[in-house]
PDB file of N, CA and C in Angstrom:
ATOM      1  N   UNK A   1     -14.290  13.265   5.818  1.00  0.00           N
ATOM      2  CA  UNK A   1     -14.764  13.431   4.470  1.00  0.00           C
ATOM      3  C   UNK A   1     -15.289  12.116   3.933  1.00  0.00           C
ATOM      4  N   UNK A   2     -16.264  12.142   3.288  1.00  0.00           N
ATOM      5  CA  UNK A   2     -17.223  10.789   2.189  1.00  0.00           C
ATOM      6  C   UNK A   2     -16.286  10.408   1.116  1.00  0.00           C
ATOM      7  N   UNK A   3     -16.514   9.671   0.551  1.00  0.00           N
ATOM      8  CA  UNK A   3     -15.735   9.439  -0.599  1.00  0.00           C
ATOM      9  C   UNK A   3     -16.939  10.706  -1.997  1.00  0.00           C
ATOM     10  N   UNK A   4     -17.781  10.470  -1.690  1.00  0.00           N
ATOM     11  CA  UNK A   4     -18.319  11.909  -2.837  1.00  0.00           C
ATOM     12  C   UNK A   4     -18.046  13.377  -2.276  1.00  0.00           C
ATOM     13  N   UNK A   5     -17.709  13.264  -1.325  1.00  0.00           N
ATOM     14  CA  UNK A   5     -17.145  14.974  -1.143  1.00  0.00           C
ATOM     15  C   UNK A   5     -16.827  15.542  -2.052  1.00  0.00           C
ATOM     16  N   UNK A   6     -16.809  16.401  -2.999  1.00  0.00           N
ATOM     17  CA  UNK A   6     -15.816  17.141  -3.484  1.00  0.00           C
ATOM     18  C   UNK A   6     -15.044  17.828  -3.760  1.00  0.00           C
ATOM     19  N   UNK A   7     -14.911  18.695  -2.302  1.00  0.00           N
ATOM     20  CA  UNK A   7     -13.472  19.188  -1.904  1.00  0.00           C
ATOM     21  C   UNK A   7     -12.635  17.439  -1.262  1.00  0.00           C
ATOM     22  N   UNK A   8     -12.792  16.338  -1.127  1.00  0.00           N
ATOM     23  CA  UNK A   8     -11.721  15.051  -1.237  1.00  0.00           C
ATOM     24  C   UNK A   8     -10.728  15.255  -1.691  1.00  0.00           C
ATOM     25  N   UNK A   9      -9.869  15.144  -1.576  1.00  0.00           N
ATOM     26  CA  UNK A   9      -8.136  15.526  -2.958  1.00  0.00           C
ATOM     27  C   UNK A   9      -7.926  13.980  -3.704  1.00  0.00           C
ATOM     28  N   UNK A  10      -8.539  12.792  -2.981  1.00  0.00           N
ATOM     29  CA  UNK A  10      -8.692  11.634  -2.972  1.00  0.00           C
ATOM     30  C   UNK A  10      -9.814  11.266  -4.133  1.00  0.00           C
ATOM     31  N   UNK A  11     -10.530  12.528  -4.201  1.00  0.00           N
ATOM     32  CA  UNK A  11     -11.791  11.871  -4.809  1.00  0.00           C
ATOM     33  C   UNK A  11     -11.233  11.662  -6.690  1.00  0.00           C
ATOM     34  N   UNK A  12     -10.761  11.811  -7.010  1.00  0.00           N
ATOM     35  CA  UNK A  12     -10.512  11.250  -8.404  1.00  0.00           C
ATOM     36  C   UNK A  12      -9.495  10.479  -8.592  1.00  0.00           C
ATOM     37  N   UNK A  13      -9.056   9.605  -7.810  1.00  0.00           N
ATOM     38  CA  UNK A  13      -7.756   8.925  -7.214  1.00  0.00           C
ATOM     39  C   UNK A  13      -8.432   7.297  -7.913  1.00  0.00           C
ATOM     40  N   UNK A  14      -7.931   6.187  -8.582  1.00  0.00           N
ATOM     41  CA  UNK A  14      -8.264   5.242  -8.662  1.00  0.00           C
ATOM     42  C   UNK A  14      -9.181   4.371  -7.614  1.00  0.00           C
ATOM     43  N   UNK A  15     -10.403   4.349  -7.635  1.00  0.00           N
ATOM     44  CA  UNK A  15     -11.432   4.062  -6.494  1.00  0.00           C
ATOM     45  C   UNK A  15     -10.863   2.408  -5.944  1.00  0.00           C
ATOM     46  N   UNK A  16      -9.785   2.145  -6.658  1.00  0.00           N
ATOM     47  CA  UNK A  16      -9.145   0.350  -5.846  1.00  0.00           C
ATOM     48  C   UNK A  16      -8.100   1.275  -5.038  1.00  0.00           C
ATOM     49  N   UNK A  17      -7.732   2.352  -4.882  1.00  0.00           N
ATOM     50  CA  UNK A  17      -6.585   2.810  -3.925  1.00  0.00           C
ATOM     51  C   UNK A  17      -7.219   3.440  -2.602  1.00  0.00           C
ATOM     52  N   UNK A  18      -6.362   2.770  -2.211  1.00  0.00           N
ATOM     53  CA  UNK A  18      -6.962   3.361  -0.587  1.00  0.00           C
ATOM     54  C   UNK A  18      -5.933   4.516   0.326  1.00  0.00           C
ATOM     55  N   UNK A  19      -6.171   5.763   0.568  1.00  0.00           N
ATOM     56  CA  UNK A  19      -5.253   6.176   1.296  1.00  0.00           C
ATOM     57  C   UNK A  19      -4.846   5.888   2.769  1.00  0.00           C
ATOM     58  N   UNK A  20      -5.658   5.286   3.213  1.00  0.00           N
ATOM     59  CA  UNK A  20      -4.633   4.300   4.312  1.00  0.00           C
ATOM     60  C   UNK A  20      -3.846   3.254   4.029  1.00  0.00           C
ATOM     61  N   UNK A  21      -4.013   2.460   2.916  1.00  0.00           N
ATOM     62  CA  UNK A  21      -3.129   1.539   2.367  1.00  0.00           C
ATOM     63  C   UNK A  21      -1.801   2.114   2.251  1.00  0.00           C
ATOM     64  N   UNK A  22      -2.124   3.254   1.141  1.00  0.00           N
ATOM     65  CA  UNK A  22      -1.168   4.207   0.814  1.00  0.00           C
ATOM     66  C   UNK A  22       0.254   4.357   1.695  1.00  0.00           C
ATOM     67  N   UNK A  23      -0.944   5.053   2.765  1.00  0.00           N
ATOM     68  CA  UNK A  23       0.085   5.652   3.759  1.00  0.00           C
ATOM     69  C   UNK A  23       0.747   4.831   4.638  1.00  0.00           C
ATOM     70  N   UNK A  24       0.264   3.650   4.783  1.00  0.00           N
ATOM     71  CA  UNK A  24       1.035   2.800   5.311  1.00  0.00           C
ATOM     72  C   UNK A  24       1.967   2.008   4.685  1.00  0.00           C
ATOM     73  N   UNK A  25       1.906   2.495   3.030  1.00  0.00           N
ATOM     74  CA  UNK A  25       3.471   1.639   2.610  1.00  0.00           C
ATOM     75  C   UNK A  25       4.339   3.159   2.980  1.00  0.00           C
ATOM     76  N   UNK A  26       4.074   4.208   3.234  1.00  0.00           N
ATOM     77  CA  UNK A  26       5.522   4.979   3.321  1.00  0.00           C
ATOM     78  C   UNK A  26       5.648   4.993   4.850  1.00  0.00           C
ATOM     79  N   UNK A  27       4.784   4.825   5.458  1.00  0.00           N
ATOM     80  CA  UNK A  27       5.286   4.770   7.280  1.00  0.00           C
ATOM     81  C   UNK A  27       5.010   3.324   7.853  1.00  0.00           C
ATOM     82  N   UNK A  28       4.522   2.668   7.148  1.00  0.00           N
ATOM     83  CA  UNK A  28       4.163   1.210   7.700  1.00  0.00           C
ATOM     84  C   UNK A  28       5.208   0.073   8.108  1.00  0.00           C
ATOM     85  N   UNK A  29       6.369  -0.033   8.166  1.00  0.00           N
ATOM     86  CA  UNK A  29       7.125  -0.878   8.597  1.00  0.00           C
ATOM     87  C   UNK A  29       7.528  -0.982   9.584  1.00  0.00           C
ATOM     88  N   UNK A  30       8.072  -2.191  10.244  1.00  0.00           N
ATOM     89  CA  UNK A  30       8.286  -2.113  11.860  1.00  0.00           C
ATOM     90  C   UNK A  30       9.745  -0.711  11.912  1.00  0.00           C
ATOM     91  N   UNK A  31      10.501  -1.096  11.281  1.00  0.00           N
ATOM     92  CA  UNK A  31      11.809   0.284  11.949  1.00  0.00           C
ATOM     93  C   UNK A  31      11.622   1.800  11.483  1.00  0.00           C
ATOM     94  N   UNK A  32      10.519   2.039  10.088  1.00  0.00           N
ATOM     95  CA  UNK A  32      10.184   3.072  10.385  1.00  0.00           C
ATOM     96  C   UNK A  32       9.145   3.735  11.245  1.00  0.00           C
ATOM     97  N   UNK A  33       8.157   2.868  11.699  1.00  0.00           N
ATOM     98  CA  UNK A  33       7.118   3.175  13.052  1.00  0.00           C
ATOM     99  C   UNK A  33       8.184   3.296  14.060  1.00  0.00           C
ATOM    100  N   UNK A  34       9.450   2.796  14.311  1.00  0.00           N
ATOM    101  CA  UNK A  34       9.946   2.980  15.857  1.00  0.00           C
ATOM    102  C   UNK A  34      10.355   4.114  15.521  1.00  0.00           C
ATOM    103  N   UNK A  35      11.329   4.565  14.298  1.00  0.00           N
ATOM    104  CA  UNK A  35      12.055   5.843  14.004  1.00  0.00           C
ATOM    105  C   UNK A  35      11.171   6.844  14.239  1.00  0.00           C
ATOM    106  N   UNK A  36       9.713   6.663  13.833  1.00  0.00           N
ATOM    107  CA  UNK A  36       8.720   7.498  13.400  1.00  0.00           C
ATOM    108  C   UNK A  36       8.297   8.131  15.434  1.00  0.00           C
ATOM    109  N   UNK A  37       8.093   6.810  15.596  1.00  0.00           N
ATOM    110  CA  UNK A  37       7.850   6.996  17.203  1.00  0.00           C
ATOM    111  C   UNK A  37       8.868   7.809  18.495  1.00  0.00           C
ATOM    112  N   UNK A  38       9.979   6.971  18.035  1.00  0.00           N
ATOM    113  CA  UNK A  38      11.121   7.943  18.780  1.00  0.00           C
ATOM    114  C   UNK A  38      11.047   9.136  18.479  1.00  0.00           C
ATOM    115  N   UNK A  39      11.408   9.551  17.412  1.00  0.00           N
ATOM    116  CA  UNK A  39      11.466  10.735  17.354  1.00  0.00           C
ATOM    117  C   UNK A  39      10.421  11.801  18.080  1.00  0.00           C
ATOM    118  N   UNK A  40       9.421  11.111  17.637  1.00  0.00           N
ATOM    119  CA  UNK A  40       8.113  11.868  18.150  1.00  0.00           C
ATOM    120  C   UNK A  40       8.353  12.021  19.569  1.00  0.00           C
ATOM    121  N   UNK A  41       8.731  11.280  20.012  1.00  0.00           N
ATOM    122  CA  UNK A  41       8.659  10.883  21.573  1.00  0.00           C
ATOM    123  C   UNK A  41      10.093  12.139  22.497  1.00  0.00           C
ATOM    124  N   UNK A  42      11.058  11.581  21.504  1.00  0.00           N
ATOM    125  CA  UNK A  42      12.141  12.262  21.869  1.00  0.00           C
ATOM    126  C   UNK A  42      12.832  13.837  21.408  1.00  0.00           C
ATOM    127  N   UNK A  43      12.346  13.563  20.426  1.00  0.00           N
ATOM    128  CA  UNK A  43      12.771  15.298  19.258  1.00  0.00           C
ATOM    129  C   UNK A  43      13.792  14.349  19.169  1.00  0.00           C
ATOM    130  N   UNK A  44      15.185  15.708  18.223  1.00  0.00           N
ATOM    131  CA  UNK A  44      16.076  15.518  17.685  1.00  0.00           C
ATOM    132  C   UNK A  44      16.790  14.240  18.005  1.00  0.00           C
ATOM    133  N   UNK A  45      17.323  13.322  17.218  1.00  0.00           N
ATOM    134  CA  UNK A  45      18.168  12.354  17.790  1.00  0.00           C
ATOM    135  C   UNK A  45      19.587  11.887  16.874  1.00  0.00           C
ATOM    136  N   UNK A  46      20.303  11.878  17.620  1.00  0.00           N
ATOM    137  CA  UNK A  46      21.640  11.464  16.442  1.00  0.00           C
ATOM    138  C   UNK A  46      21.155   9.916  16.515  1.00  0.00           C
ATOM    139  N   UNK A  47      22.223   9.387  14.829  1.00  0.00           N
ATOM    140  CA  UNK A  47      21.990   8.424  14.575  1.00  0.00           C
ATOM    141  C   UNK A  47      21.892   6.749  15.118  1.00  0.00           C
ATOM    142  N   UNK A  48      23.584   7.466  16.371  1.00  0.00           N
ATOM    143  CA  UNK A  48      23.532   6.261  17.332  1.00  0.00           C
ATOM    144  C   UNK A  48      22.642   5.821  18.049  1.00  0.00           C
ATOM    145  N   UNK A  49      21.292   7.065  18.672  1.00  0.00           N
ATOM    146  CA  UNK A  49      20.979   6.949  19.645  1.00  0.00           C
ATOM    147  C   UNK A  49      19.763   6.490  19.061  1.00  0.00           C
ATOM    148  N   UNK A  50      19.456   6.703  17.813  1.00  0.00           N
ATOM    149  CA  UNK A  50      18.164   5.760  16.948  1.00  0.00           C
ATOM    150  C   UNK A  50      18.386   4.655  16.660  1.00  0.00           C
ATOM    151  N   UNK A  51      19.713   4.271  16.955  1.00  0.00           N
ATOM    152  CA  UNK A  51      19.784   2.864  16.600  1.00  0.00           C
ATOM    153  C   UNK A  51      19.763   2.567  17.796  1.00  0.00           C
ATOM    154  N   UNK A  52      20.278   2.474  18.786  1.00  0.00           N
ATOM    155  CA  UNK A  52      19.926   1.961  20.160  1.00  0.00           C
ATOM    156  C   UNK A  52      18.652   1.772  20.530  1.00  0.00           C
ATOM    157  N   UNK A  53      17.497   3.206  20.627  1.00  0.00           N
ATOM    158  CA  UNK A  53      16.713   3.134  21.143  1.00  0.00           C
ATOM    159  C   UNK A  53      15.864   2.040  20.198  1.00  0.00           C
ATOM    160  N   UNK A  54      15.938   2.273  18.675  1.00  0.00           N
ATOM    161  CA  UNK A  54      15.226   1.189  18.059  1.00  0.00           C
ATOM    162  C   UNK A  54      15.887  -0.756  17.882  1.00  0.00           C
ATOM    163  N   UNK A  55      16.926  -0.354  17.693  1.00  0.00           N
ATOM    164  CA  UNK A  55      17.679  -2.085  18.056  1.00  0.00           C
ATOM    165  C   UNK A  55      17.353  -2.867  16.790  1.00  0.00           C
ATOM    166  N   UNK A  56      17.109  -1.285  15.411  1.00  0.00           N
ATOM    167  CA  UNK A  56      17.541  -1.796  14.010  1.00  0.00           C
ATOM    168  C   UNK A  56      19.024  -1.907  13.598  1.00  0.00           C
ATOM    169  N   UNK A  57      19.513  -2.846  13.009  1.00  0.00           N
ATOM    170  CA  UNK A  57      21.295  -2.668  12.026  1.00  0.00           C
ATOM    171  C   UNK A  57      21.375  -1.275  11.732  1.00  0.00           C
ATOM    172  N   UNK A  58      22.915  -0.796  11.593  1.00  0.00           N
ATOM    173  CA  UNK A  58      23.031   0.404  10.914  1.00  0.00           C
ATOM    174  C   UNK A  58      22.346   0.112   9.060  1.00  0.00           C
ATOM    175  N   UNK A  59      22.323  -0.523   8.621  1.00  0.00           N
ATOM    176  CA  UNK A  59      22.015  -0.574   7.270  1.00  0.00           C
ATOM    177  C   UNK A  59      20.389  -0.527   7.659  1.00  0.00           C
ATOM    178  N   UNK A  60      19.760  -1.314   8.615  1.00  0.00           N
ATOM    179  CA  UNK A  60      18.008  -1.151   8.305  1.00  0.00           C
ATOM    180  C   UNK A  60      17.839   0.217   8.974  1.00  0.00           C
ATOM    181  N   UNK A  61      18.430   0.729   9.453  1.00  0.00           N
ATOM    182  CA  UNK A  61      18.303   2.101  10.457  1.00  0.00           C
ATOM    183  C   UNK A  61      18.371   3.277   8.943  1.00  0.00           C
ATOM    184  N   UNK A  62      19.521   3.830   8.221  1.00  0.00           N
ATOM    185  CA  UNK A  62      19.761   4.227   7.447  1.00  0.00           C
ATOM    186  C   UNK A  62      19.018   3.918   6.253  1.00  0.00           C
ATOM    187  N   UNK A  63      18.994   2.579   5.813  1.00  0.00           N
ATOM    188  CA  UNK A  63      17.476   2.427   4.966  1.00  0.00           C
ATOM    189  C   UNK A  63      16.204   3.297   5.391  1.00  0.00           C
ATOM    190  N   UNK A  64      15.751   3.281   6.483  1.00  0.00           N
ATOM    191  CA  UNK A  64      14.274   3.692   7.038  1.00  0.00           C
ATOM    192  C   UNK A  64      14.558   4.910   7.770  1.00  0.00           C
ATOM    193  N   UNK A  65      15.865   5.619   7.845  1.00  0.00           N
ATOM    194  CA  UNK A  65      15.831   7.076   7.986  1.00  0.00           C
ATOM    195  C   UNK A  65      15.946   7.805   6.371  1.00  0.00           C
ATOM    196  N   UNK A  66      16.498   7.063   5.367  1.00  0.00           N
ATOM    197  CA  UNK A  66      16.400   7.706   3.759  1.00  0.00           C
ATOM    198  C   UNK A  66      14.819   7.822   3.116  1.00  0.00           C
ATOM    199  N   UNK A  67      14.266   6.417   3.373  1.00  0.00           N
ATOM    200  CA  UNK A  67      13.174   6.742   3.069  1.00  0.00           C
ATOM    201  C   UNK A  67      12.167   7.453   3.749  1.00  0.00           C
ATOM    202  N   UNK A  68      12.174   7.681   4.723  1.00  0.00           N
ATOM    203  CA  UNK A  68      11.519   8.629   5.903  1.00  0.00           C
ATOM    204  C   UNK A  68      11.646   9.919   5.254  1.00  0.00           C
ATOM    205  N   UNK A  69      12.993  10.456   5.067  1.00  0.00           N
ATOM    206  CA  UNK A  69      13.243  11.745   4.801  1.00  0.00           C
ATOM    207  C   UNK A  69      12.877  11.533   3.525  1.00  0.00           C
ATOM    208  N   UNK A  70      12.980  10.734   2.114  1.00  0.00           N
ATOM    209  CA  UNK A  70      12.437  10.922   0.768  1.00  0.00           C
ATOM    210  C   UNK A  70      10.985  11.540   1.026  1.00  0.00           C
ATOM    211  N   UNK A  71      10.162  10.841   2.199  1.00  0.00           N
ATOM    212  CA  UNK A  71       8.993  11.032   2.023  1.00  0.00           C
ATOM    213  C   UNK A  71       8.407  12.074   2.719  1.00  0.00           C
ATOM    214  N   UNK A  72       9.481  12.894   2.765  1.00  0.00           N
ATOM    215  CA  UNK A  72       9.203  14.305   3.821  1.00  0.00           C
ATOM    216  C   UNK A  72       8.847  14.219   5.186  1.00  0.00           C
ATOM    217  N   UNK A  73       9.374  13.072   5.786  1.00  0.00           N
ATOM    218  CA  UNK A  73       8.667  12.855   7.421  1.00  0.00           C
ATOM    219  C   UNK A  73       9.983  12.956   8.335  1.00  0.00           C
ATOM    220  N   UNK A  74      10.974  13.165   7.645  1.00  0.00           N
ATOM    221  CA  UNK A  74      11.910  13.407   8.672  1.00  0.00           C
ATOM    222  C   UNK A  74      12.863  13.994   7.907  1.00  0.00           C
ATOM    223  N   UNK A  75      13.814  15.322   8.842  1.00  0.00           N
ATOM    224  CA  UNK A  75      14.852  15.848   8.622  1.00  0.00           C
ATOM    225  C   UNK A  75      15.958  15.546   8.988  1.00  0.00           C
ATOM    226  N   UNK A  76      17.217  15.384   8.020  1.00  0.00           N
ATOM    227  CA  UNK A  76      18.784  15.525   8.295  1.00  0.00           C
ATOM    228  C   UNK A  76      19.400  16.545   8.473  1.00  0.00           C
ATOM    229  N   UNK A  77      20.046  16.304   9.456  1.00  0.00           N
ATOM    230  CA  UNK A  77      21.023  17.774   9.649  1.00  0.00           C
ATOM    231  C   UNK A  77      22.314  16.996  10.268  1.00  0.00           C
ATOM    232  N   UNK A  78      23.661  17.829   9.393  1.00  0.00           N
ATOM    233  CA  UNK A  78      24.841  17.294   9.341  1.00  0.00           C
ATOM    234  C   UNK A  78      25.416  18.259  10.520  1.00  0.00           C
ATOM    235  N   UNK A  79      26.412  17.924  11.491  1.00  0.00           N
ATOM    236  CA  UNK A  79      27.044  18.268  12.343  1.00  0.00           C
ATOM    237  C   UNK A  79      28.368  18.510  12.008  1.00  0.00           C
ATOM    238  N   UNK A  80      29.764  19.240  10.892  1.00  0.00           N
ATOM    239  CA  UNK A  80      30.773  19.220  10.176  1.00  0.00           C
ATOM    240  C   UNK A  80      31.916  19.299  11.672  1.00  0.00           C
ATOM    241  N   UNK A  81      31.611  19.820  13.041  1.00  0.00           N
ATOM    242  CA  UNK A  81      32.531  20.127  13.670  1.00  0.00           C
ATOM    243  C   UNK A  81      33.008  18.710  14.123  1.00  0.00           C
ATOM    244  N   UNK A  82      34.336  18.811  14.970  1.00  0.00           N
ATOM    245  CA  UNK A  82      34.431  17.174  14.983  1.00  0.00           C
ATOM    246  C   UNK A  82      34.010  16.337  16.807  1.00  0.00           C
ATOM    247  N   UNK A  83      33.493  15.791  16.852  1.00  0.00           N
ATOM    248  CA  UNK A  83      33.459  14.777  15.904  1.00  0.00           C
ATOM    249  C   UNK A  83      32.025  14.904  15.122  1.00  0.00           C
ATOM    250  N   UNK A  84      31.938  14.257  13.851  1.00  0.00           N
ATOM    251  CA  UNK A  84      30.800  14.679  12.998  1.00  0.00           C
ATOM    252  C   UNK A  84      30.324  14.244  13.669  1.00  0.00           C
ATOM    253  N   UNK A  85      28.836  14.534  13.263  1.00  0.00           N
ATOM    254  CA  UNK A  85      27.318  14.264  13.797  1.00  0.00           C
ATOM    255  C   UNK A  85      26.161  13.858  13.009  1.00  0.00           C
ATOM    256  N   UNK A  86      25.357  13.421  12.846  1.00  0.00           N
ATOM    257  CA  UNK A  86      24.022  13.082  11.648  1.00  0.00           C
ATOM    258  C   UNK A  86      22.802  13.109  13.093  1.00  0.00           C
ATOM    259  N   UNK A  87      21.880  14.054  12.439  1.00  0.00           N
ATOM    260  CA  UNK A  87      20.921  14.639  13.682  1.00  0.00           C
ATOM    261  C   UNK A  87      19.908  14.257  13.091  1.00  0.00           C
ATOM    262  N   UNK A  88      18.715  13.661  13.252  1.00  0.00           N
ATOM    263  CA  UNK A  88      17.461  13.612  12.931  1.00  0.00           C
ATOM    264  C   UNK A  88      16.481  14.272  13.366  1.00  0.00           C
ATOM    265  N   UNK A  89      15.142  14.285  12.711  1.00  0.00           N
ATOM    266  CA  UNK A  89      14.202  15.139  13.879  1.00  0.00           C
ATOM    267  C   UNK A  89      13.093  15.240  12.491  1.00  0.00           C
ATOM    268  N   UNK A  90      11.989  15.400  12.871  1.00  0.00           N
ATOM    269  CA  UNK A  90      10.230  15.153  12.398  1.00  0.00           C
ATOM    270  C   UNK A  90      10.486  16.390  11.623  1.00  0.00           C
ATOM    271  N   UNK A  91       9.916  16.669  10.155  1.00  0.00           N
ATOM    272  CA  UNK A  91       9.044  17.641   9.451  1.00  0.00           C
ATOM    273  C   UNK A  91       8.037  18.141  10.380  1.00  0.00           C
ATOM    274  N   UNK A  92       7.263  18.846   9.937  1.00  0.00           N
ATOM    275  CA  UNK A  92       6.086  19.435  10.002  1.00  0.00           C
ATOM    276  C   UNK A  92       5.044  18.233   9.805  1.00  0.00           C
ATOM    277  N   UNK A  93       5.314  17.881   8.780  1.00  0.00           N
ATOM    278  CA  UNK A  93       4.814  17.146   8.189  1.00  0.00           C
ATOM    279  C   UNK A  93       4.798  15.740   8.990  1.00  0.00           C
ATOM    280  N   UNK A  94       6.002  15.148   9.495  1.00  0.00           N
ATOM    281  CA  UNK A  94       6.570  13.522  10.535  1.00  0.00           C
ATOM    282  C   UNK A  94       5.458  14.185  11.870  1.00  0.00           C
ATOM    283  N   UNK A  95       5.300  15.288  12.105  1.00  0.00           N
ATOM    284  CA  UNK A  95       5.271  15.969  13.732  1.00  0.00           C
ATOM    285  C   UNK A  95       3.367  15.330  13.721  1.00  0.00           C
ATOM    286  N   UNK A  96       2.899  15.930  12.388  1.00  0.00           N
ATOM    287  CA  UNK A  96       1.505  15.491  11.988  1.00  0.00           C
ATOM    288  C   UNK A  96       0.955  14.105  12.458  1.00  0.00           C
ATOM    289  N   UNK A  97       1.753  13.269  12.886  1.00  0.00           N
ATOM    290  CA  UNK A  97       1.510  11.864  12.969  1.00  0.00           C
ATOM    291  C   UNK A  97       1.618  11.346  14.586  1.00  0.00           C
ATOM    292  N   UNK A  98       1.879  13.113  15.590  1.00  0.00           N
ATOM    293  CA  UNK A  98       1.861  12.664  16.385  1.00  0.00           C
ATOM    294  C   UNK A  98       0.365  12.220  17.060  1.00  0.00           C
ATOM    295  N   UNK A  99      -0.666  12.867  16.592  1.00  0.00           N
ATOM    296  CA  UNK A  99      -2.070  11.990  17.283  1.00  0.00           C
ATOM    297  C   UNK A  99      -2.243  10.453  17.000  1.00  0.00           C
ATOM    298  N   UNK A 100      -1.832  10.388  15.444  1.00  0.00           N
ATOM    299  CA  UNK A 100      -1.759   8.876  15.394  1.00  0.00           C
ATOM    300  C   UNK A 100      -1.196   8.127  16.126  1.00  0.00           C
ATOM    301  N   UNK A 101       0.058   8.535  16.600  1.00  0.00           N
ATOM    302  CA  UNK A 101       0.398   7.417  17.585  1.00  0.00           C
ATOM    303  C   UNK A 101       0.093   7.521  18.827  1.00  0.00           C
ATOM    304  N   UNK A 102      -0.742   8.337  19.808  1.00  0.00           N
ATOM    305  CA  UNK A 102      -1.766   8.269  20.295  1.00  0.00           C
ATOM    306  C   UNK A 102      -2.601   7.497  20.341  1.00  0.00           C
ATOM    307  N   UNK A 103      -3.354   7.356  19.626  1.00  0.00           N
ATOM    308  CA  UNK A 103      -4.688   6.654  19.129  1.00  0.00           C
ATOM    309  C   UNK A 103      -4.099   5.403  19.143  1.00  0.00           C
ATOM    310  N   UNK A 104      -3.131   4.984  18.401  1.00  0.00           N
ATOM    311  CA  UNK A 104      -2.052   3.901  18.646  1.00  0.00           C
ATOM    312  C   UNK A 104      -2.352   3.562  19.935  1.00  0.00           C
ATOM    313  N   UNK A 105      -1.675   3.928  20.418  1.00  0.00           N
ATOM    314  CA  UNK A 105      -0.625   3.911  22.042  1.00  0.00           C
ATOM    315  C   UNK A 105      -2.116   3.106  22.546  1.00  0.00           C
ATOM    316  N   UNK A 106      -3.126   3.961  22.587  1.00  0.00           N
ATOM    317  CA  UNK A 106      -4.526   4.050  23.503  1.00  0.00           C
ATOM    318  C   UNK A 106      -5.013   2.847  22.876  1.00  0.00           C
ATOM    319  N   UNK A 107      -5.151   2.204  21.555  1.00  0.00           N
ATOM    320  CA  UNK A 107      -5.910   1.186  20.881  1.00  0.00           C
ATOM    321  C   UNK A 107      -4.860   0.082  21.796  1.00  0.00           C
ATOM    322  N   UNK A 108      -4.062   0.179  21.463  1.00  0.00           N
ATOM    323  CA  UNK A 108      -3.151  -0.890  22.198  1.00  0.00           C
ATOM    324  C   UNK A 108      -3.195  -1.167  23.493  1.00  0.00           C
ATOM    325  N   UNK A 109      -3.148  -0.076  23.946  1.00  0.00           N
ATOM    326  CA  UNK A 109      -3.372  -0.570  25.577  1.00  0.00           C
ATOM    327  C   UNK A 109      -4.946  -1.181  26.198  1.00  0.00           C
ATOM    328  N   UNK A 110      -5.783  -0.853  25.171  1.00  0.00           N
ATOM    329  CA  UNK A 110      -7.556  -1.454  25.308  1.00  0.00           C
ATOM    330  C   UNK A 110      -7.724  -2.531  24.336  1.00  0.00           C
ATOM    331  N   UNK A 111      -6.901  -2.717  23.905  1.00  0.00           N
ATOM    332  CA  UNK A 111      -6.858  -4.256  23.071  1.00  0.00           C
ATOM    333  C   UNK A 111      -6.240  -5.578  22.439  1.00  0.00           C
ATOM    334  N   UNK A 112      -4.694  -4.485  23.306  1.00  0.00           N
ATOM    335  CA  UNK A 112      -3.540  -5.900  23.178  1.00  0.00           C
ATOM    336  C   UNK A 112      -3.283  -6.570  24.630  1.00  0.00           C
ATOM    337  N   UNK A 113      -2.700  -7.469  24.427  1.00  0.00           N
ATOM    338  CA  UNK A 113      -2.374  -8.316  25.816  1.00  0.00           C
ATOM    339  C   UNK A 113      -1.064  -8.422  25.628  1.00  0.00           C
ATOM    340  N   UNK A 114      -0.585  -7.820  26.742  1.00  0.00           N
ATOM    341  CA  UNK A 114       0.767  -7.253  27.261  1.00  0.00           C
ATOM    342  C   UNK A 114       1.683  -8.491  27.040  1.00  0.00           C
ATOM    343  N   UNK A 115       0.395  -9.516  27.841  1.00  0.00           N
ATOM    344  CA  UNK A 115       1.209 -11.424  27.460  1.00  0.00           C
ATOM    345  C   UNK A 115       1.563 -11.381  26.475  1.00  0.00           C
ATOM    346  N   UNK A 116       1.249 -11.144  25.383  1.00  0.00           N
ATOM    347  CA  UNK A 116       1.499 -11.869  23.932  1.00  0.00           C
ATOM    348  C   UNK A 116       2.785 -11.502  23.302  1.00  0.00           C
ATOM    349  N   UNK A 117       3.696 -10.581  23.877  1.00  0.00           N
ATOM    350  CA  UNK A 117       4.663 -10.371  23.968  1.00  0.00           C
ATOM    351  C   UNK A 117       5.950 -10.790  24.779  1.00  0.00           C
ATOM    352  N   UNK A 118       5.628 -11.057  25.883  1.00  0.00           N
ATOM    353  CA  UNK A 118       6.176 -11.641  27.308  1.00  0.00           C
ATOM    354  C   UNK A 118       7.568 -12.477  26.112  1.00  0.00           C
ATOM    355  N   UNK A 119       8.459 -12.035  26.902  1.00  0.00           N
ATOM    356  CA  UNK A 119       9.865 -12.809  26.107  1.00  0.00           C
ATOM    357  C   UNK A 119      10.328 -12.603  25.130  1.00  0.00           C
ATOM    358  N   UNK A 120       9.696 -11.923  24.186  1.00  0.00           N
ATOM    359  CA  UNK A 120      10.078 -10.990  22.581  1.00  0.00           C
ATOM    360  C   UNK A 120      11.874 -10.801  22.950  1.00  0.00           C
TER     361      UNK A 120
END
């Protein structure tokens, strides 16, 4: 879509706002892109195993799974039998983002250097 389209949903939106800006303050941070990614990658995941696979604190993990789910990109589901459980897993809406990280994945591999990481 143009910015004069006018089926846009964007188009009467303050013309200094950008919806990629946008959208990258609610998915743009490094531990919610990994949360965002795992999941995608993996489906459902309990909480331990998002913190492992991502290698955020329980407090930055839980920060960036609350706001994830505020922003409709990811679901909680409580496990009451014992031992409890806290399950995660993509909206409809989180699932939407799987081409992006695609396009990701593919930009990266044709334009980053694997070096520039070496030892992280």
């Amino acid at each position: 879509m143009q910015a004069d389209d006018p089926d846009d949903p964007f188009a009467e939106v303050d013309p200094q706002a950008c919806p990629t800006a946008e959208s990258l303050e609610v998915i743009g941070t490094q531990w919610r892109l990994h949360v965002l990614h795992d999941l995608n990658d993996e489906g459902e995941m309990r909480f331990n195993e998002l913190k492992e696979s991502t290698g955020a604190s329980s407090r930055t993990l839980s920060q960036s799974l609350d706001a994830l789910t505020d922003a409709g990109l990811v679901d909680k589901r409580m496990e009451e039998a014992a031992p409890v459980a806290t399950f995660y897993s993509l909206t409809e809406r989180g699932e939407a983002l799987g081409p992006v990280f695609d396009e990701l994945d593919a930009w990266a591999r044709e334009h980053v250097d694997p070096a520039d990481f070496a030892g992280e």
